[in-house]
Every structure is written in C-alpha cells, then in structure tokens.
Protein backbone atom coordinates (compact mmCIF):
# COMPACT_ATOMS: atom_id res chain seq x y z
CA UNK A 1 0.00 0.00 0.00
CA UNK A 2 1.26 3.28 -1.09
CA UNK A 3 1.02 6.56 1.08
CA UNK A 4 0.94 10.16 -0.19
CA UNK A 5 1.94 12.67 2.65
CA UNK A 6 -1.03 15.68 1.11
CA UNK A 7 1.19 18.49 2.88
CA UNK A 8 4.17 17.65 0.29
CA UNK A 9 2.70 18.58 -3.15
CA UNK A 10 3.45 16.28 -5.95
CA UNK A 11 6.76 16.42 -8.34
CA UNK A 12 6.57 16.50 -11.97
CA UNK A 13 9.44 14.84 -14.41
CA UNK A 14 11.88 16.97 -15.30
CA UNK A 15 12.38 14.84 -18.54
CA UNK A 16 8.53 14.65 -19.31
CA UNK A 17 7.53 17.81 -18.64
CA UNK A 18 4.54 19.61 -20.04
CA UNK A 19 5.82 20.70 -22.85
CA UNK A 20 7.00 17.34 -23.85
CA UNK A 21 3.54 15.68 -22.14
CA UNK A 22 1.74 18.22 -24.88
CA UNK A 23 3.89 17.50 -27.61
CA UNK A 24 3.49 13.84 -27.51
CA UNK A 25 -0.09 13.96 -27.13
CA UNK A 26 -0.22 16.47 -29.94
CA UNK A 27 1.91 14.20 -32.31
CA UNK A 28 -0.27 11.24 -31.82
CA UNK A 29 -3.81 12.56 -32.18
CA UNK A 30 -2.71 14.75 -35.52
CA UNK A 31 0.20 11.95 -37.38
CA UNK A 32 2.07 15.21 -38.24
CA UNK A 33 5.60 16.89 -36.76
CA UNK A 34 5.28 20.63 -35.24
CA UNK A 35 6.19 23.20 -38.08
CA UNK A 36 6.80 26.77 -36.62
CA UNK A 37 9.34 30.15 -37.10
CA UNK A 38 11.91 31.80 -34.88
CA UNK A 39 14.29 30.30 -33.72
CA UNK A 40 15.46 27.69 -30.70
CA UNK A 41 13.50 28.23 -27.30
CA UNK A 42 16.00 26.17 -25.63
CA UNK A 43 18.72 28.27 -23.47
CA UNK A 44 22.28 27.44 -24.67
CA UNK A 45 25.40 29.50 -24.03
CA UNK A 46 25.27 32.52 -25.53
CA UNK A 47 26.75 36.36 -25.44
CA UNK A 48 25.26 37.33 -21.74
CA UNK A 49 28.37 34.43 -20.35
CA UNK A 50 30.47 36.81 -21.43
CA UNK A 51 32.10 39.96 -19.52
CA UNK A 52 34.27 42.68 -21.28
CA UNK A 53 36.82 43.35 -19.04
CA UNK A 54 37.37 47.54 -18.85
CA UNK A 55 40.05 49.35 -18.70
CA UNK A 56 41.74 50.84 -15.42
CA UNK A 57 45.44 51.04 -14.99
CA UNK A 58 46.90 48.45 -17.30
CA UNK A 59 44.63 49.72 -19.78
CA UNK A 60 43.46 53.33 -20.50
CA UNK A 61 40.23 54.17 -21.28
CA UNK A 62 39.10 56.71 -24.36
CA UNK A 63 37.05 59.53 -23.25
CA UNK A 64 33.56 59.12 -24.98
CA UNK A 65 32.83 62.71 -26.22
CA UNK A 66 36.35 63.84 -27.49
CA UNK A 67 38.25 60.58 -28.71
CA UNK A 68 36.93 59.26 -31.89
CA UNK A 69 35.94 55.18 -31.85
CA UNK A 70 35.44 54.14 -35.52
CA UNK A 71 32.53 51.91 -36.72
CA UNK A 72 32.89 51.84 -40.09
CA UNK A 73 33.30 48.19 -42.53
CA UNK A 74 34.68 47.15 -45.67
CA UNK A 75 32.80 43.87 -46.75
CA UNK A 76 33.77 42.19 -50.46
CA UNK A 77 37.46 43.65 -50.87
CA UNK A 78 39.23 40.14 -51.67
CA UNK A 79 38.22 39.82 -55.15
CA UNK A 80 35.18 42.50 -55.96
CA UNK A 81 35.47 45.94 -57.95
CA UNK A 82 33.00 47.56 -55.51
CA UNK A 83 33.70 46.44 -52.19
CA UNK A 84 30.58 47.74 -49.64
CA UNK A 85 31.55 50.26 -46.97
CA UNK A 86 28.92 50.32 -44.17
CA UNK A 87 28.52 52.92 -41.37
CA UNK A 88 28.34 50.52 -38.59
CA UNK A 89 28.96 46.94 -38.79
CA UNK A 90 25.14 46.16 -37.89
CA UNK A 91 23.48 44.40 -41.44
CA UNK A 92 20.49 43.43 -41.39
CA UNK A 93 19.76 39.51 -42.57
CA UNK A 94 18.12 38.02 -45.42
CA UNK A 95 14.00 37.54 -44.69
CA UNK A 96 12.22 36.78 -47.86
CA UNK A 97 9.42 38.26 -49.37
CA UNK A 98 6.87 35.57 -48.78
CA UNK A 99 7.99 35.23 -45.29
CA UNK A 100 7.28 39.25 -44.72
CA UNK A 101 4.88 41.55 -46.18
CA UNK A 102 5.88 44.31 -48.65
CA UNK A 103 5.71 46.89 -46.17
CA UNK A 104 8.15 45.07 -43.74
CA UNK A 105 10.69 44.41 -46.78
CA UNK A 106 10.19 48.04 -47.48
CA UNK A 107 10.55 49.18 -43.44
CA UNK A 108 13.49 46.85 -43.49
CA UNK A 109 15.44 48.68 -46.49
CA UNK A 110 14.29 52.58 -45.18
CA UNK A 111 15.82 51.89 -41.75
CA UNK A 112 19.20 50.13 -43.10
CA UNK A 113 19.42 52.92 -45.34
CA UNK A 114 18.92 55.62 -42.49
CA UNK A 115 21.77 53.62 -40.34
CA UNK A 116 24.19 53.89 -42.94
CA UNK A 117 24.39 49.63 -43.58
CA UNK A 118 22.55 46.70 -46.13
CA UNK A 119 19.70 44.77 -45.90
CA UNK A 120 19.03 41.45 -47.63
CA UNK A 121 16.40 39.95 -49.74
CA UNK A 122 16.27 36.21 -48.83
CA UNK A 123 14.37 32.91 -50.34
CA UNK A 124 11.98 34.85 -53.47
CA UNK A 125 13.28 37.22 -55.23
CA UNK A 126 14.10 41.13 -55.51
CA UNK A 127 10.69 43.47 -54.93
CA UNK A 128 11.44 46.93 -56.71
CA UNK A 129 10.32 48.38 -53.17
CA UNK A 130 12.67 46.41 -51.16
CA UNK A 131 15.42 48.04 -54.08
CA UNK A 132 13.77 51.38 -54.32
CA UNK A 133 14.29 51.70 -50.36
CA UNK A 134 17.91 50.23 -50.12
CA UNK A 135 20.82 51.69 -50.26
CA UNK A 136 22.94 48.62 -50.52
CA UNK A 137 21.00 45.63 -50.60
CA UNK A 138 22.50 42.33 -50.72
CA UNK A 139 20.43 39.47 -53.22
CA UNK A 140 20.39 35.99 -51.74
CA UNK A 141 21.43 33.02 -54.14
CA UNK A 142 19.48 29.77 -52.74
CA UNK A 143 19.07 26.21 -53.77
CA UNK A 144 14.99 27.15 -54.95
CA UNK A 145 16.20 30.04 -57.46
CA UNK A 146 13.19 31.73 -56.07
CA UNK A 147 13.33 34.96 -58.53
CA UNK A 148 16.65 34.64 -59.63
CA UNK A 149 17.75 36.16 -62.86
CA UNK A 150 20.68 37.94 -64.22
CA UNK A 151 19.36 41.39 -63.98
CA UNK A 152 18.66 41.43 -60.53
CA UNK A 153 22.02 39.99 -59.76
CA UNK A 154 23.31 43.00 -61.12
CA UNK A 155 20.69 45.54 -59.77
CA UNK A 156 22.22 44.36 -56.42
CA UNK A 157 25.07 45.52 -54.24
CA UNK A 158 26.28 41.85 -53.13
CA UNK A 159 25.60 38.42 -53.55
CA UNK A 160 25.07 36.27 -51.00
CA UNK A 161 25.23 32.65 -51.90
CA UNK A 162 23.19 30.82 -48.96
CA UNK A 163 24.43 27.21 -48.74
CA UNK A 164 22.71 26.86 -44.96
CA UNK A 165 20.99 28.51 -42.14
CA UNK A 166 21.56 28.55 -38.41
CA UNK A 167 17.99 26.97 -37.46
CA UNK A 168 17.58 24.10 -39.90
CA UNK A 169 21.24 23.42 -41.56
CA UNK A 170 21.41 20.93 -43.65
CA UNK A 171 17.44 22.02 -44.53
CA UNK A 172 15.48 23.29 -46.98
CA UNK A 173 13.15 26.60 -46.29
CA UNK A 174 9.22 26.56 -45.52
CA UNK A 175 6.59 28.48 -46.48
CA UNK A 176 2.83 27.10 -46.20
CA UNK A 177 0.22 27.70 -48.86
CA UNK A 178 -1.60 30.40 -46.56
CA UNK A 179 1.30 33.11 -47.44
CA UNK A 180 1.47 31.91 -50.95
CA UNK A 181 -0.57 34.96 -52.42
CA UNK A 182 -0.66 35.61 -56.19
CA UNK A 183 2.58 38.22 -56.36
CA UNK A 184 4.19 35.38 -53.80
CA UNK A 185 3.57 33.25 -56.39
CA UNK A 186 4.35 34.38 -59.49
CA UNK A 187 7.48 35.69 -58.06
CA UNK A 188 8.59 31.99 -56.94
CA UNK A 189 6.51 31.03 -59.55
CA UNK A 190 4.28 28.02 -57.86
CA UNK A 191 0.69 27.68 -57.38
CA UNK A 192 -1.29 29.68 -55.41
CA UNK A 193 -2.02 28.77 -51.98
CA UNK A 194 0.19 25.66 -51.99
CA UNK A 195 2.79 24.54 -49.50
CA UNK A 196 6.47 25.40 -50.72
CA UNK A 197 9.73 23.37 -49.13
CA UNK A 198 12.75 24.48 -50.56
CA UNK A 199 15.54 22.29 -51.85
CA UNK A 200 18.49 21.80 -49.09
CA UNK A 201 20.99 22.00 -51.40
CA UNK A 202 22.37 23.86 -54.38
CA UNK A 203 21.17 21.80 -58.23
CA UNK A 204 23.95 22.92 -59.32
CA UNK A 205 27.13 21.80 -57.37
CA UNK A 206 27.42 18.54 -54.80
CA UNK A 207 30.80 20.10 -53.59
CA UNK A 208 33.59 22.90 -52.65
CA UNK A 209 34.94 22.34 -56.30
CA UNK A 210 31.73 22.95 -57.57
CA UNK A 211 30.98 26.05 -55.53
CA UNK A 212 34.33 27.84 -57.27
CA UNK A 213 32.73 27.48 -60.73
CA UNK A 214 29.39 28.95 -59.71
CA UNK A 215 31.23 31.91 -57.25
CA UNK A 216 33.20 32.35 -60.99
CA UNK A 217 30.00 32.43 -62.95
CA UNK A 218 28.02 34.91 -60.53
CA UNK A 219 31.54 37.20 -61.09
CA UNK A 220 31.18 37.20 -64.71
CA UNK A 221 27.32 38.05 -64.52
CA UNK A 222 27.84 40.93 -62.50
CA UNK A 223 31.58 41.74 -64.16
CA UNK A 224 33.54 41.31 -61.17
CA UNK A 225 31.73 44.80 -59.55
CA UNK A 226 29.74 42.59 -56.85
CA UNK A 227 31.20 41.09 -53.16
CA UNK A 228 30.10 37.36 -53.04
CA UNK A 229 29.20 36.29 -49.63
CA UNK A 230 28.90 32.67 -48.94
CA UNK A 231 25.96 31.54 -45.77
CA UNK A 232 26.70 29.12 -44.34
CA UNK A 233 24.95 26.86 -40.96
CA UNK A 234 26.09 26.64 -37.86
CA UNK A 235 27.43 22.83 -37.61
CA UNK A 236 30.98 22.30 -38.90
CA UNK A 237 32.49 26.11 -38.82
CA UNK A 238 35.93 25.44 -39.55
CA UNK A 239 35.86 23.24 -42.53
CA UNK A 240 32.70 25.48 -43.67
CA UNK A 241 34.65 29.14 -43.58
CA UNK A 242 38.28 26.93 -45.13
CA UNK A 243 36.35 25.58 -48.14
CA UNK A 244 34.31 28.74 -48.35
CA UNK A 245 37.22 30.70 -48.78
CA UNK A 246 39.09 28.21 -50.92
CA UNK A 247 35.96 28.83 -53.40
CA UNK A 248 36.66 32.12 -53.70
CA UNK A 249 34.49 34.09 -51.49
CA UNK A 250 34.56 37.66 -50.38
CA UNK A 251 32.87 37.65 -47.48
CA UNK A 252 31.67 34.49 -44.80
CA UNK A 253 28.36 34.45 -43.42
CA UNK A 254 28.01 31.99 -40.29
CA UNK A 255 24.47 31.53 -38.94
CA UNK A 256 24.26 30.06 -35.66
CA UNK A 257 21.31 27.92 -34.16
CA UNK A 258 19.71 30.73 -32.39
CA UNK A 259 19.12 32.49 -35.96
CA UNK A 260 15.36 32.42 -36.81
CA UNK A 261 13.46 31.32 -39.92
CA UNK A 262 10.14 31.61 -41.18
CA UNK A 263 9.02 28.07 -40.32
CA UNK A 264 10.69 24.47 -40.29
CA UNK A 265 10.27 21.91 -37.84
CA UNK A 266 10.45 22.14 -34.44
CA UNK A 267 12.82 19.27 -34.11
CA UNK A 268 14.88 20.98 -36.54
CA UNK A 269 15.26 24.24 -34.38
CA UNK A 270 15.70 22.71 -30.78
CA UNK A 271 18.10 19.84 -32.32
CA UNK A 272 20.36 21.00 -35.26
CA UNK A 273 23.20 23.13 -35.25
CA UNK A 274 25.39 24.46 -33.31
CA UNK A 275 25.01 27.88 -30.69
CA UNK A 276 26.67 30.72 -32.15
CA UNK A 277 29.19 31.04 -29.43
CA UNK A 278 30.44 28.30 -30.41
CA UNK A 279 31.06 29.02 -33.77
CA UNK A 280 32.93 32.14 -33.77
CA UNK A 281 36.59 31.02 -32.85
CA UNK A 282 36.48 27.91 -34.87
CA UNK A 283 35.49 29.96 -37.92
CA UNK A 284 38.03 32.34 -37.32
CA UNK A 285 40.87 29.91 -36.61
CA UNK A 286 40.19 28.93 -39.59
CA UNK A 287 40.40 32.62 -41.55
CA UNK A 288 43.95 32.68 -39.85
CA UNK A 289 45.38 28.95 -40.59
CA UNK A 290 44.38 30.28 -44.64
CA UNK A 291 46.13 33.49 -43.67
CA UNK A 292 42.74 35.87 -44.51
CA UNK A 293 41.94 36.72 -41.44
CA UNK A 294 40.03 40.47 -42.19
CA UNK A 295 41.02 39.79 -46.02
CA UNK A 296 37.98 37.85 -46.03
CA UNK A 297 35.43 39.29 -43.69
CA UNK A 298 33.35 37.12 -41.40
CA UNK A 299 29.52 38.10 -40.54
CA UNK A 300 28.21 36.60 -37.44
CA UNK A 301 24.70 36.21 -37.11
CA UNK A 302 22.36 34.08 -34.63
CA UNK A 303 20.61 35.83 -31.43
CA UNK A 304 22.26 39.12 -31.94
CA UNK A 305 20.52 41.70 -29.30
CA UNK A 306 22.15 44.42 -28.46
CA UNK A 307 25.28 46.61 -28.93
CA UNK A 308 26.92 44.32 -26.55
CA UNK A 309 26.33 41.23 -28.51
CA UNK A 310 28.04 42.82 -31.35
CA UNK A 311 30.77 43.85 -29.50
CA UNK A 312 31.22 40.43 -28.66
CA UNK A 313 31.38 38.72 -31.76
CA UNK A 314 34.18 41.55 -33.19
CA UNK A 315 36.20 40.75 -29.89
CA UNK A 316 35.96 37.27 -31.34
CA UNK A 317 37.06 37.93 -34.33
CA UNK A 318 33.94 38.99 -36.87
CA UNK A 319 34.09 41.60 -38.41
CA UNK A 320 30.36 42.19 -38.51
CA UNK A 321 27.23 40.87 -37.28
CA UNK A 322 23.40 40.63 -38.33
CA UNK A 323 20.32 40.95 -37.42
CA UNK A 324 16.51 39.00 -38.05
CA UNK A 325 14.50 38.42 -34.94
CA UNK A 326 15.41 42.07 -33.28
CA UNK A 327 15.08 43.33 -36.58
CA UNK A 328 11.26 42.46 -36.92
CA UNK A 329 11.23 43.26 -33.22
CA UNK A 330 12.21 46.72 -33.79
CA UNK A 331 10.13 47.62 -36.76
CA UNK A 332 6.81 46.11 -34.38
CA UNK A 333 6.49 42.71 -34.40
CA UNK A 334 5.32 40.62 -31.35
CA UNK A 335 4.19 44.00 -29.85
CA UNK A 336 2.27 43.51 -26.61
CA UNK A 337 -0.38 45.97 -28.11
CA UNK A 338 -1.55 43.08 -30.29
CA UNK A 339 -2.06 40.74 -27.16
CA UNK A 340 -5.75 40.17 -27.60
CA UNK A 341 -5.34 39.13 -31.00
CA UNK A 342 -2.40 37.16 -30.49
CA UNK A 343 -4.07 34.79 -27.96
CA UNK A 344 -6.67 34.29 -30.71
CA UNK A 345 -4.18 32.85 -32.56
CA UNK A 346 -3.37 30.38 -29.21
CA UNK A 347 -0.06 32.39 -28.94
CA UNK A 348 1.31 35.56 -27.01
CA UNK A 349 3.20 37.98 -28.02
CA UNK A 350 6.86 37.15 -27.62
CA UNK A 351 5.98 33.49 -28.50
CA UNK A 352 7.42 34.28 -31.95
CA UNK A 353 4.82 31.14 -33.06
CA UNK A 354 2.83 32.66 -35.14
CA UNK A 355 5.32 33.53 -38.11
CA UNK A 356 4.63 30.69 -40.32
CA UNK A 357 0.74 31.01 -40.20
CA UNK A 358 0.31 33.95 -42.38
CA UNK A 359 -2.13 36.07 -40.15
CA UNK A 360 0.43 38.31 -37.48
CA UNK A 361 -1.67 41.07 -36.51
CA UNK A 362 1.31 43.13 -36.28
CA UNK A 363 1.36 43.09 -40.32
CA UNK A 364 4.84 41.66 -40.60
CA UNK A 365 4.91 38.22 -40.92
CA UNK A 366 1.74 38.20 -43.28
CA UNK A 367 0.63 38.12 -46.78
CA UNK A 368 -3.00 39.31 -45.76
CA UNK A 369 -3.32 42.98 -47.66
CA UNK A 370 -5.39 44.05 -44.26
CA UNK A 371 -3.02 42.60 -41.91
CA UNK A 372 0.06 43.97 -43.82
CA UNK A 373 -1.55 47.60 -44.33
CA UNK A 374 -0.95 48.06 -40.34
CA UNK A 375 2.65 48.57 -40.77
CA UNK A 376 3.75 51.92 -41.62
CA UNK A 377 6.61 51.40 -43.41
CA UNK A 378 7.97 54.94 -42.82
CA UNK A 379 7.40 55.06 -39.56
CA UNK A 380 8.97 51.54 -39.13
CA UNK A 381 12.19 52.05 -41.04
CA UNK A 382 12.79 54.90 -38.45
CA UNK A 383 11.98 52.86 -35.44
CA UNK A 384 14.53 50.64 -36.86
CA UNK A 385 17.24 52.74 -37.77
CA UNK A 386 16.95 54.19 -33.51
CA UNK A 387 17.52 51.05 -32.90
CA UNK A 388 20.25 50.60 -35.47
CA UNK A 389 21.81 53.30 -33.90
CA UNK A 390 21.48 52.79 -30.09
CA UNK A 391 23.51 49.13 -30.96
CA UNK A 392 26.25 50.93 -32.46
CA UNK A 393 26.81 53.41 -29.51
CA UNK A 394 26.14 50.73 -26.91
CA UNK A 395 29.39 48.80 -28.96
CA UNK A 396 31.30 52.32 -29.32
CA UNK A 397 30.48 52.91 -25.56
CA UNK A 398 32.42 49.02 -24.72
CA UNK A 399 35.07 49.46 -26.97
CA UNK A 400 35.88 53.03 -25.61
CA UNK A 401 35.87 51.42 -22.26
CA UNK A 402 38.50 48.86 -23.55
CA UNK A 403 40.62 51.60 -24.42
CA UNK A 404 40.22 51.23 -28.59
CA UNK A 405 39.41 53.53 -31.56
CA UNK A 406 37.85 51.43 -33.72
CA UNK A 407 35.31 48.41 -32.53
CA UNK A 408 37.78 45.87 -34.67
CA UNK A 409 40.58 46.60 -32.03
CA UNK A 410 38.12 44.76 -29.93
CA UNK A 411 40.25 41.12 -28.92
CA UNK A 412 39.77 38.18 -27.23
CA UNK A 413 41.81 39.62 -24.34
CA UNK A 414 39.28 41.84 -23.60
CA UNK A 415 36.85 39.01 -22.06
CA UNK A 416 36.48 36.95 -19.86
CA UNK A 417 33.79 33.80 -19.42
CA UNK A 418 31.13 33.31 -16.73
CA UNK A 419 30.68 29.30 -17.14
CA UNK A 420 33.08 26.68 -18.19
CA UNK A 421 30.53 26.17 -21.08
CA UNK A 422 30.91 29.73 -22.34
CA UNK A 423 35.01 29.72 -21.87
CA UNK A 424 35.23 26.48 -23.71
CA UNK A 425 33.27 27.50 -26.39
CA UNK A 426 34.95 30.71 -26.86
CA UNK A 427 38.44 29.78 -25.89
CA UNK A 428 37.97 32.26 -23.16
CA UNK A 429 39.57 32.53 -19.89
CA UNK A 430 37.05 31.92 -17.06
CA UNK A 431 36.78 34.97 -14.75
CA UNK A 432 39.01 35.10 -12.10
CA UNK A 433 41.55 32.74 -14.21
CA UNK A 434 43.92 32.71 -17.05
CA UNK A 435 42.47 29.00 -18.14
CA UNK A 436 39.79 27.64 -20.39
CA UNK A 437 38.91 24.08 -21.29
CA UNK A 438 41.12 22.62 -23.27
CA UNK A 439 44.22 25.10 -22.83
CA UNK A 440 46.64 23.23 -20.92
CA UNK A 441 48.30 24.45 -17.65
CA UNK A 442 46.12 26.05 -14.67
C-alpha cells in the first residue's frame, strides 16, 4: 500500500515535462511533426556568459565625447570591384518576401538605409520596393532560385550565396500555402495557396569544387563589380569558412542555431546546429590557418541583441554581425499591443509562433493585404534605424571602455567567461583565471 503525505505537493518529471507531455499527445492525435518560425526556445550559451573586461590602470580608457571610436566596414574587398563600406557593422539579414509583407521588406530597407548599412532579400526574389528603399541591398542566391535572374544579380550591391541557415542546416526553407498569395507566387513562380519546401541544397554543385565554378559564374554576370558572400549553418564552422574561402568568397556568413526562420520543424530548431558562441573562434581559426583573417570578412549572425552582442562577436574575431528576430522586433512585431489578437491565434506575443501562419496582426509576418496595411513602413524604417543606432553606440560605448578607436581593435583579451561552457566554447579565460577548457596548464 502506497502513502501520499497531502502536505508535500506532488513532483513532476523533469524529462517529461509539459511541454514534452503536450507534444506527444499532440503528435499522436494529428500523425504530423510541429512546423513553426523563430528560432530555438532552448537556453544554450550565448553572449550574456560573457564579460568585457574595462580598462583601469593596465589599460586606459578613451574619453567618450572627445576621442573618436570608428565603426565603419569594408565587406567584399578580396576579389570585388566595388567592395561595400557600411557605417556601422550592424546588417540586417536576409527575410524573404513571402515570409514578410511588402511593407516590412520596405521598413526593413528605409531603416538600413537611415543607419548607414545593407539589408538582404532572402528565399523569393528582388521586390522593386525592397530596391527602391535600399541603399545597398544584398540578393540571396538559394538552392529554390526563387526569382533569380541575371538582372537582378546586377541591380544588387552583393551576392550572398546561402548554402545553410543557423535553425535548420542541412534544410530546406518553408513556407505554407496560406502566405502563398498571387505576387508570392508568381514571383517563386508556384501555385497559389500551396505549401512550398525548398531544396536543401544547391542543383547545381554537390561540392567545394563545384561552388568555385558557380562563385566564378556569378563574377562574370555581375563583371567582377559585386562582393560574393557565402551563408553558411552553424554545424561544422571550420571546414565550412576553409572551403568557403578556398571557393573564392569575399565575405563568410556563419548563422548560428539561435538564428530564426520563417518556419521548419520544431525538431529541426531545438536539435540541429550548433550555438553561435560556439562558432565564432572555430570559424576564425580557420580565416587565420588560410592566412585571410580580415582579407575575407566574417559576418556573425544568430541571437544578436544588443550593442553588446556585437561587440562580442568583433572581440571574437567577426568583423560584422546581423540581425533578423530584433530586426522584426524593432520595426513592431510581437508588440504587446496586439495581445488580444495574439491569444486568438493560441499564442502571445513574444511566443514568436505565429510567423509561419500567415495572419500576425502586427502586419509583418503576413501576406494578408489588411493585416500587412498596419505597418507603416515609414514610420517603421525609423523605429529601426533608432535602434540601429542605439547598438552601435552601446558597442562604441564598450570598446571606448576597452581603451580602442575602432570596434575591430576589440580582442579576445578583452573578455572573460562566466561558465566553463561559455570559456570552452569561446576559448575564453574563465573569470578570475587565465584557463579555459582545453588550454593546458592552470
């Protein structure tokens, strides 16, 4: 006979918790694996393990109002006529048209042009508002050849040849029938209101060698004026940025797993990939064993918040970083205004799991003319661009602290680590301590 003491209340499994309880419940009444957007919902190590470590009397400080601390970038120098030079070192990452409205595209290219940096197309193709409103604006080459054609490779600034991204690599992209709307469609050109899944991988190469001839082709299309950038996932960073750069790329894009997408599986998210703390240093070992360390420039991008983050991933060794998520954030999406009509949808705001549905009352994530005609693009692009802005002084404000003039003087030496997760993953010594995993000695 068992005996339950009723003052001690009753423990749940830590392994089959609700979440897990609901999702196997869910997966055997419906037959069919969870599809949303965002990104992972699991914690991993990230930026916030981190500590810069400020100047005092080993290191002297610049004073913030009279000593200059540059922010500028040169992406697409290696090899390309017309290398990009960018005010701060802030892009913002490609989000298809499909996967946004027009008026988010647009609010996307006003506010990167107002901050002085590029914005991106992603999976479907140039819009002439998303080129209208962009000063440099950087046209995504994917395995669907979603809108691709020769004379939008040249209307653009950069090409950015995706090969993988940081929530599903080694997957294809998503979009479900409801945000397939007729200029969706012709522009992909598929049916109307039919689910799309991208290819995972390029037709046209099954390897490194491959990848040279097509970089070489995309120079002769646009006559050697255009940086290529090459995307790559989260999952094997060293090898990735080597054979990237042995193909003859400008510029390296590494996504890690906390980077968003419009909608994959769940599985995919919470089990693919790796954080992006853990891919900076490998990726950048890599740039210096080939000798082109800031002759080929590495763009971080995965979970990228705030001016801190990016300070972060330049003391690492990028020399830029991007932005989604906060991106979408900024310019209104998952805006507690909308609550009511977010729990309609059996989501809050902040949930981020709406995305892939095709009816965000915010007007972002939609193809739904009503929806989408709540966004103000002007007023967005400007929300954006403060936002833009406040990252780059929060960075300015570190690296000033560190004692540098330019936020790519940032080093590893300025950080230290908070776990032994965090050290190890960025070869950083753990506070207190000149030792990280795997160094030898104490």
């Amino acid at each position: 006979m068992s005996y339950h003491n009723p003052l001690t209340p009753p423990r749940k499994s830590a392994t089959f918790d609700d979440h897990t309880l609901a999702e196997i419940r869910r997966a055997a009444a419906t037959g069919i694996y969870d599809i949303r957007g965002a990104g992972t919902k699991r914690k991993v190590p990230h930026f916030d393990d981190l500590l810069f470590l400020g100047a005092s009397i080993s290191r002297y400080p610049l004073e913030g109002y009279r000593e200059k601390c540059d922010t500028t970038v040169v992406l697409g120098s290696r090899f390309a006529k017309k290398p990009i030079t960018l005010k701060t070192p802030i892009t913002i990452a490609g989000m298809s048209f499909g996967a946004l409205s027009g008026n988010a595209k647009e609010a996307l290219g006003r506010g990167a042009t107002l901050a002085g940096t590029s914005t991106t197309t992603g999976d479907g193709g140039m819009t002439n508002e998303e080129r209208g409103h962009s000063q440099t604006l950087v046209y995504q080459y994917l395995p669907s050849r979603y809108g691709m054609n020769p004379k939008d490779l040249r209307r653009a600034d950069a090409i950015e040849v995706v090969v993988g991204q940081g929530a599903k690599p080694g997957g294809g992209g998503m979009l479900l029938g409801q945000k397939i709307s007729d200029r969706v469609a012709h522009m992909r050109n598929l049916p109307k209101g039919i689910d799309q899944r991208s290819a995972c991988r390029h037709p046209d190469w099954t390897g490194p060698d491959d990848l040279e001839i097509k970089i070489m082709e995309l120079r002769e299309i646009t006559d050697w004026e255009k940086p290529i950038y090459v995307k790559v996932g989260g999952a094997r960073p060293y090898y990735d940025t080597a054979l990237a750069v042995k193909a003859g790329a400008d510029v390296v894009v590494l996504d890690g797993m906390q980077g968003g997408t419009a909608a994959t599986q769940d599985v995919f998210i919470e089990n693919v990939g790796m954080p992006t703390l853990a891919c900076i240093r490998p990726a950048v070992q890599a740039l210096q064993d080939l000798g082109m360390h800031r002759k080929v420039q590495l763009i971080i991008s995965g979970g990228i918040r705030s001016g801190a983050d990016v300070a972060k991933a330049l003391a690492l060794g990028a020399d830029a970083v991007a932005i989604g998520t906060a991106a979408l954030v900024a310019i209104g999406d998952n805006d507690p205004r909308w609550e009511e009509e977010y729990q309609k949808l059996g989501t809050t705001a902040g949930a981020y799991d709406d995305w892939h549905e095709g009816k965000d009352p915010a007007g972002i994530t939609t193809q739904d003319q009503e929806l989408a005609a709540r966004l103000d693009p002007v007023a967005a692009g400007r929300r954006l661009a403060n936002y833009l802005k406040v990252m780059t002084l929060e960075a300015q404000t570190i690296a000033r602290a560190c004692g540098k003039n330019h936020l790519h003087n940032l080093e590893p030496e300025d950080l230290c680590a908070l776990t032994m997760e965090a050290a190890a993953m960025a070869q950083i010594p753990l506070a207190g301590t000149s030792w990280y995993p795997g160094k030898g000695g104490y």
